[in-house]
N, C-alpha and C. Protein backbone atom coordinates (compact mmCIF):
# COMPACT_ATOMS: atom_id res chain seq x y z
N UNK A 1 -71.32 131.41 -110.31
CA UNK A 1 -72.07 131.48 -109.08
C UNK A 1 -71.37 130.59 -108.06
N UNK A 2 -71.01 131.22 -106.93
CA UNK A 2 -70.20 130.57 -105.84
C UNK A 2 -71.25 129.46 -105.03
N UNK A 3 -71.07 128.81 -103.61
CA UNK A 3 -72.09 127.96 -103.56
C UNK A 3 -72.45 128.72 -102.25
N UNK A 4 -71.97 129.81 -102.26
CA UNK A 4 -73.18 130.77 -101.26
C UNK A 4 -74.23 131.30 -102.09
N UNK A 5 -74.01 131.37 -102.85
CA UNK A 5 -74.95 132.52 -104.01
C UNK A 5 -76.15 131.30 -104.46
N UNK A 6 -75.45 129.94 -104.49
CA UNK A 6 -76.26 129.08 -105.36
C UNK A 6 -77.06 128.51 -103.87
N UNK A 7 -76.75 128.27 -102.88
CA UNK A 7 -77.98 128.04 -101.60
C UNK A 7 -78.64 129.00 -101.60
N UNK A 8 -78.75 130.24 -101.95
CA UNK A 8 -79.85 130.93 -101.52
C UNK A 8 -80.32 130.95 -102.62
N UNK A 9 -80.39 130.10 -104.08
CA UNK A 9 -81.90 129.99 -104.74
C UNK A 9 -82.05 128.55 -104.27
N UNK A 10 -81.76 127.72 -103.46
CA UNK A 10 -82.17 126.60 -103.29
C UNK A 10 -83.24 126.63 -101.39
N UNK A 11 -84.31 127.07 -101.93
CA UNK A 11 -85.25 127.25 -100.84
C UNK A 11 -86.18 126.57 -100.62
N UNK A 12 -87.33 126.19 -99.32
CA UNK A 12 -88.83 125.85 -99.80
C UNK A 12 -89.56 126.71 -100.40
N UNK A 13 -89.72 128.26 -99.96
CA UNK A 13 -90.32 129.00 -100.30
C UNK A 13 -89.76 130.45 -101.14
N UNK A 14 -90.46 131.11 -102.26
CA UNK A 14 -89.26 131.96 -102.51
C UNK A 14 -90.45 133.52 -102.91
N UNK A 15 -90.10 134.56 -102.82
CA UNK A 15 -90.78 135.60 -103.28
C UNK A 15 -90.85 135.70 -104.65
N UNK A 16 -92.15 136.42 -104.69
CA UNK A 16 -92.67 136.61 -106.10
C UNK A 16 -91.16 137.91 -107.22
N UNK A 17 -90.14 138.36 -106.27
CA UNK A 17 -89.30 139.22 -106.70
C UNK A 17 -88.25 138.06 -107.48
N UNK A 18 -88.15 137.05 -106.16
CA UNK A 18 -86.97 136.21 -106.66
C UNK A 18 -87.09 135.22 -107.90
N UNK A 19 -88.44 134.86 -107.87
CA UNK A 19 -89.23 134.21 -108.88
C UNK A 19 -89.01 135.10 -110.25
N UNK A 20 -89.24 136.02 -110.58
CA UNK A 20 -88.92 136.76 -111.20
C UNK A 20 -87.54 136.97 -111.88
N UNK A 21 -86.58 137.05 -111.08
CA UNK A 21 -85.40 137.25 -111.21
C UNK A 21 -84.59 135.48 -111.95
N UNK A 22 -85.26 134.98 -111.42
CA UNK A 22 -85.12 133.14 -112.09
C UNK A 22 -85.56 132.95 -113.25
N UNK A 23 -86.71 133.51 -113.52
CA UNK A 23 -87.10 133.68 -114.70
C UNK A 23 -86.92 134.44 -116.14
N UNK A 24 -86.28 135.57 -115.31
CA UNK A 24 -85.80 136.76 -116.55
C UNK A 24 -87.20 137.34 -117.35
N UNK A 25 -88.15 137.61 -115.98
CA UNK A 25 -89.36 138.22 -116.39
C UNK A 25 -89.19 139.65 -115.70
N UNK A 26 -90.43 140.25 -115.67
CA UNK A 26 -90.96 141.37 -115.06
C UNK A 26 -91.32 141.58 -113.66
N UNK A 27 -91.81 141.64 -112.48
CA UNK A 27 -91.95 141.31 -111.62
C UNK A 27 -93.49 141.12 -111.39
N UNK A 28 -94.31 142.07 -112.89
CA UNK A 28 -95.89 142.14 -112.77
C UNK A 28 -95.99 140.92 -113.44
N UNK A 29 -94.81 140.51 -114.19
CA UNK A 29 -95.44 139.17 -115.15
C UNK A 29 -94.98 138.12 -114.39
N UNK A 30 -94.39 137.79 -113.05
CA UNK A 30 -93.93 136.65 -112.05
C UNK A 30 -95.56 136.70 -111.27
N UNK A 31 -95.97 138.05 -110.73
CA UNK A 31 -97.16 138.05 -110.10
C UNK A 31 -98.15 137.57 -110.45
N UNK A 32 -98.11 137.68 -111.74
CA UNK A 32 -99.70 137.18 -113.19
C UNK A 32 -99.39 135.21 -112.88
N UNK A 33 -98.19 134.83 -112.94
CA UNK A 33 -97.63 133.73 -113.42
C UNK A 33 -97.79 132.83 -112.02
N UNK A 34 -97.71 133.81 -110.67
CA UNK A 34 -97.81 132.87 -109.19
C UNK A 34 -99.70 132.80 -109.44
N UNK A 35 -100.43 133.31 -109.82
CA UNK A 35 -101.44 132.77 -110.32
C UNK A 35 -101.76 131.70 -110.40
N UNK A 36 -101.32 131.43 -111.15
CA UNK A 36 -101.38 129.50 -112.28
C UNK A 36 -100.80 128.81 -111.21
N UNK A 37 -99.78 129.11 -110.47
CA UNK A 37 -99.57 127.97 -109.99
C UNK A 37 -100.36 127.75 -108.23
N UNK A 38 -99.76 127.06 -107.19
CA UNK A 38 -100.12 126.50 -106.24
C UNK A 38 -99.25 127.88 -104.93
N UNK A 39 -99.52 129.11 -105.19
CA UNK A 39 -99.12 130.28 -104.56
C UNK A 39 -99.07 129.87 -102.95
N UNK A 40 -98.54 130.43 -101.95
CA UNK A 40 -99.08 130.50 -100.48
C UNK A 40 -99.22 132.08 -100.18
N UNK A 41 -100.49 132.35 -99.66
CA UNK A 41 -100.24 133.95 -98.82
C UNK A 41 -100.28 133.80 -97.73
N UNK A 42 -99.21 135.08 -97.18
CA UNK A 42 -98.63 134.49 -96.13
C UNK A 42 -98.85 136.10 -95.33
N UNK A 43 -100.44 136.56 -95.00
CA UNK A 43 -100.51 138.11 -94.50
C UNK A 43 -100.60 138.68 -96.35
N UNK A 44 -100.11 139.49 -96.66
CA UNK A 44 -100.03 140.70 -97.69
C UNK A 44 -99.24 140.04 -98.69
N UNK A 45 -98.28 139.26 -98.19
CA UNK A 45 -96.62 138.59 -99.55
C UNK A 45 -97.62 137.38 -99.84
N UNK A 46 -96.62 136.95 -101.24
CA UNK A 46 -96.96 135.98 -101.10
C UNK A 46 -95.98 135.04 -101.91
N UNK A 47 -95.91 133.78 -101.19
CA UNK A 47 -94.69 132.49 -101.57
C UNK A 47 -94.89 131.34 -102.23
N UNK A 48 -93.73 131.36 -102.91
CA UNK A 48 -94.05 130.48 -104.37
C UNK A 48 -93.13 129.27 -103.63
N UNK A 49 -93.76 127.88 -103.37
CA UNK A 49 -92.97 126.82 -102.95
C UNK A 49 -91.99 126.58 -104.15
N UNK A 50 -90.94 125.72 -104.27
CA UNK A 50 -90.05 125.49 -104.61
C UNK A 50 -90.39 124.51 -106.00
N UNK A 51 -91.31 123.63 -105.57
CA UNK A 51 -91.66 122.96 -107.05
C UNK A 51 -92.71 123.60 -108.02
N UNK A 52 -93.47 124.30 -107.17
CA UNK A 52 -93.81 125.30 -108.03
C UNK A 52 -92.97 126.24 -108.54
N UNK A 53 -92.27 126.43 -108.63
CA UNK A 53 -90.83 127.40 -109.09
C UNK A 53 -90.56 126.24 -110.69
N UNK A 54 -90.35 125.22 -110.07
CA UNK A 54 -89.41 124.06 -111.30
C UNK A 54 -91.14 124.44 -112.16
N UNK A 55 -92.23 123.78 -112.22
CA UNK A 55 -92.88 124.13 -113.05
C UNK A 55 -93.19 125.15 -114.23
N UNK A 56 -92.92 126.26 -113.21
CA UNK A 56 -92.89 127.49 -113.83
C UNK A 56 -91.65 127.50 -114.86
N UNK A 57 -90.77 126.96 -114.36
CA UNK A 57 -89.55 126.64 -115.53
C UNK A 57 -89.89 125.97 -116.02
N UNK A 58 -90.15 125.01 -116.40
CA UNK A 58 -90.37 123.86 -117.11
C UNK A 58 -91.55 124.45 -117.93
N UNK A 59 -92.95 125.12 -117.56
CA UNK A 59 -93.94 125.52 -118.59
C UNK A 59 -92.91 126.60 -119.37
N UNK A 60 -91.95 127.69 -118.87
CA UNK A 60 -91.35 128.59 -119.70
C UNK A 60 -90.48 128.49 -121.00
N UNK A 61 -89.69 126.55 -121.01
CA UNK A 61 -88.59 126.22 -121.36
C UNK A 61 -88.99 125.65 -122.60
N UNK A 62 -90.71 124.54 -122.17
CA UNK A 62 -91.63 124.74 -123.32
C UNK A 62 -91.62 125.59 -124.25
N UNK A 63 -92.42 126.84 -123.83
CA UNK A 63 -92.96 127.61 -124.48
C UNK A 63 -91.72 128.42 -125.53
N UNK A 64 -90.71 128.39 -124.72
CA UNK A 64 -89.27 128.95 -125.61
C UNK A 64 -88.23 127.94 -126.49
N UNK A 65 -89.29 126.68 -126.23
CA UNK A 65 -89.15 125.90 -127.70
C UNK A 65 -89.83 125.31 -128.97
N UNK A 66 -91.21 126.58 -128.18
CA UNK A 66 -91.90 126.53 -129.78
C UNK A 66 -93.14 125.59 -129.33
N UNK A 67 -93.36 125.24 -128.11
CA UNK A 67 -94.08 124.33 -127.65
C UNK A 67 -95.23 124.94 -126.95
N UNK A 68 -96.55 124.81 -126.55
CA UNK A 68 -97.67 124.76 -125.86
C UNK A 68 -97.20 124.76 -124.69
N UNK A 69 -97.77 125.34 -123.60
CA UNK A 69 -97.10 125.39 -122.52
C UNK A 69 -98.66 124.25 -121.48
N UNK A 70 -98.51 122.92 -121.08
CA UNK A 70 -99.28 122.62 -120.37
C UNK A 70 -100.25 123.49 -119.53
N UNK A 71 -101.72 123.75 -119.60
CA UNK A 71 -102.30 124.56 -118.73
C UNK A 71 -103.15 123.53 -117.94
């Protein structure tokens, strides 16, 4: 990843698509997942701040080591 490619996942805010794509989920299971966390709607979209992003990693990285995922 070049460091054009790598600034544009470094955002405040990011879509529930891109969220997804960070995750190596589904895009219905990023939508289920902006749930849990601290979402913004913004009109119809809606934006996942940036530390809510690291969470979402961090509960996933858990859970894919056999661990409880903090709820």
């Amino acid at each position: 990843m070049d460091s054009r490619e790598l600034r544009h996942w470094f955002k405040p805010l990011y879509r529930v698509s891109e969220v997804a794509e960070l995750l190596g989920v589904s895009r219905a299971e990023a939508y289920r997942l902006a749930k849990t966390v601290d979402a913004i709607k913004l009109g119809s979209s809606i934006r996942i701040p940036y530390t809510e992003v690291i969470k979402l990693i961090e509960k996933r990285g858990r859970k894919s080591n056999g661990k409880k995922a903090a709820r």
